[in-house]
Protein backbone atom coordinates (compact mmCIF):
# COMPACT_ATOMS: atom_id res chain seq x y z
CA UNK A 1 0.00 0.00 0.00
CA UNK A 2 1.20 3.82 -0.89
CA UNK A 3 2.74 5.26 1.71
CA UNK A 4 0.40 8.31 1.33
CA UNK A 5 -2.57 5.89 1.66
CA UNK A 6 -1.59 4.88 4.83
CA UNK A 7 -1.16 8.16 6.33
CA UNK A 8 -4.25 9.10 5.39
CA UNK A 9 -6.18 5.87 6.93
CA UNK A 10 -3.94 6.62 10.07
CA UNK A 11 -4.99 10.23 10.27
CA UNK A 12 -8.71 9.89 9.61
CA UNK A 13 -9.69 6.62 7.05
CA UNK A 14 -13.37 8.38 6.66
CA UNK A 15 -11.12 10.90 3.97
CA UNK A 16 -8.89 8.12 3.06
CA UNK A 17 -9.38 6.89 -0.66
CA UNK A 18 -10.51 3.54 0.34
CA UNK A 19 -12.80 1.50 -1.44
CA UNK A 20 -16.18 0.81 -0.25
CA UNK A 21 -14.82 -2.68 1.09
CA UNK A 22 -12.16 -1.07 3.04
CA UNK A 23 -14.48 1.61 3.91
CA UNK A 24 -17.22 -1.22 5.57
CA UNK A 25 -14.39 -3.03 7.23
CA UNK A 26 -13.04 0.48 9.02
CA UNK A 27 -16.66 1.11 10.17
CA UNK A 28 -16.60 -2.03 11.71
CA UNK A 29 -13.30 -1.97 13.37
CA UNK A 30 -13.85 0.92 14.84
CA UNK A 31 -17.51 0.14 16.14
CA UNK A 32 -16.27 -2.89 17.69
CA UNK A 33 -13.59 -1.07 19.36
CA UNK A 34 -15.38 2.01 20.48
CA UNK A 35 -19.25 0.56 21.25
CA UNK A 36 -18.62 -3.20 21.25
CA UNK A 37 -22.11 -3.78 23.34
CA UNK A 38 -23.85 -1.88 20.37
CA UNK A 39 -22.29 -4.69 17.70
CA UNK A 40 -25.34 -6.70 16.25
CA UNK A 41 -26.20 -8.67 13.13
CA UNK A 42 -26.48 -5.49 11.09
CA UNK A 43 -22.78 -5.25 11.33
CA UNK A 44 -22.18 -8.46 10.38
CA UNK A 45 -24.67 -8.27 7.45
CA UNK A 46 -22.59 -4.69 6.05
CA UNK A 47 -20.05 -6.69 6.03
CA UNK A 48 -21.35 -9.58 4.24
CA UNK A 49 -22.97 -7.09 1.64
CA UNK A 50 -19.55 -5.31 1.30
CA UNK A 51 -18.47 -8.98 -0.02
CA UNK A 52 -16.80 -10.18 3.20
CA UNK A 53 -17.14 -13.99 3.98
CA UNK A 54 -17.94 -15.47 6.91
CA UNK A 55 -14.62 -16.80 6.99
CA UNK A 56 -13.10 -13.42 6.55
CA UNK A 57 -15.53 -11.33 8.91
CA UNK A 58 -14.93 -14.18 11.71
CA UNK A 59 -11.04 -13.41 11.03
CA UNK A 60 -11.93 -9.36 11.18
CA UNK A 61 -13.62 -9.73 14.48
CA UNK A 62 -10.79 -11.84 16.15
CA UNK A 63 -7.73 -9.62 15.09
CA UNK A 64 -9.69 -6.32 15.75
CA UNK A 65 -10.84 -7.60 19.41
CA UNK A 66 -7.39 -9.30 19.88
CA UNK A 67 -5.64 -5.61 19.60
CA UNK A 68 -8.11 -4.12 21.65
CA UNK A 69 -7.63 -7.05 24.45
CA UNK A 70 -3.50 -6.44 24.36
CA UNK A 71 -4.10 -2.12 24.42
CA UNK A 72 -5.97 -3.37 27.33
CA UNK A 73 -3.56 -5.70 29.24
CA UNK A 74 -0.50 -3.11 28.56
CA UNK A 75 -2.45 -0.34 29.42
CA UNK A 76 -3.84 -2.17 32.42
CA UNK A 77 -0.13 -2.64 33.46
CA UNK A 78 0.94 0.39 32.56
CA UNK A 79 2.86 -0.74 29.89
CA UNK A 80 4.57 2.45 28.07
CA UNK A 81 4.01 1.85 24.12
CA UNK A 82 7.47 1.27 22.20
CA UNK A 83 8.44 4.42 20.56
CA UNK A 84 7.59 5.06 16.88
């Protein structure tokens, strides 16, 4: 991916030239990190409209919650983040 493309999902991915795949599977990520108890089948059926698999929106929700879990536990321990 272009550098430049990744800065701009990084700074804001709702401006970010992403297509409307990308764009479903932000919207998720960040729902389920920000207002998990608000997830529901409606989520899961964007994504399968977007042309996500099961497979693939099963694998979504396990990375995305898996980061969320580790922020978590390091911020929990007061883990300082590695520089860069």
């Amino acid at each position: 991916m272009e550098p430049a493309i990744v800065e701009a999902i990084r700074s804001d991915y709702r401006r970010a030239p992403l297509s409307e795949k990308d764009r479903a599977l932000c919207e998720y990520a960040e729902k389920l990190t920000r207002t998990p108890g608000e997830m529901n089948s409606e989520d899961v059926a964007r994504l399968r409209a977007a042309g996500f698999s099961d497979a693939a929106i099963h694998d979504a929700a396990q990375v995305v919650s898996y980061f969320n879990y580790i922020n978590r536990i390091a911020d929990g321990l007061g883990v300082d983040s590695e520089p860069g």
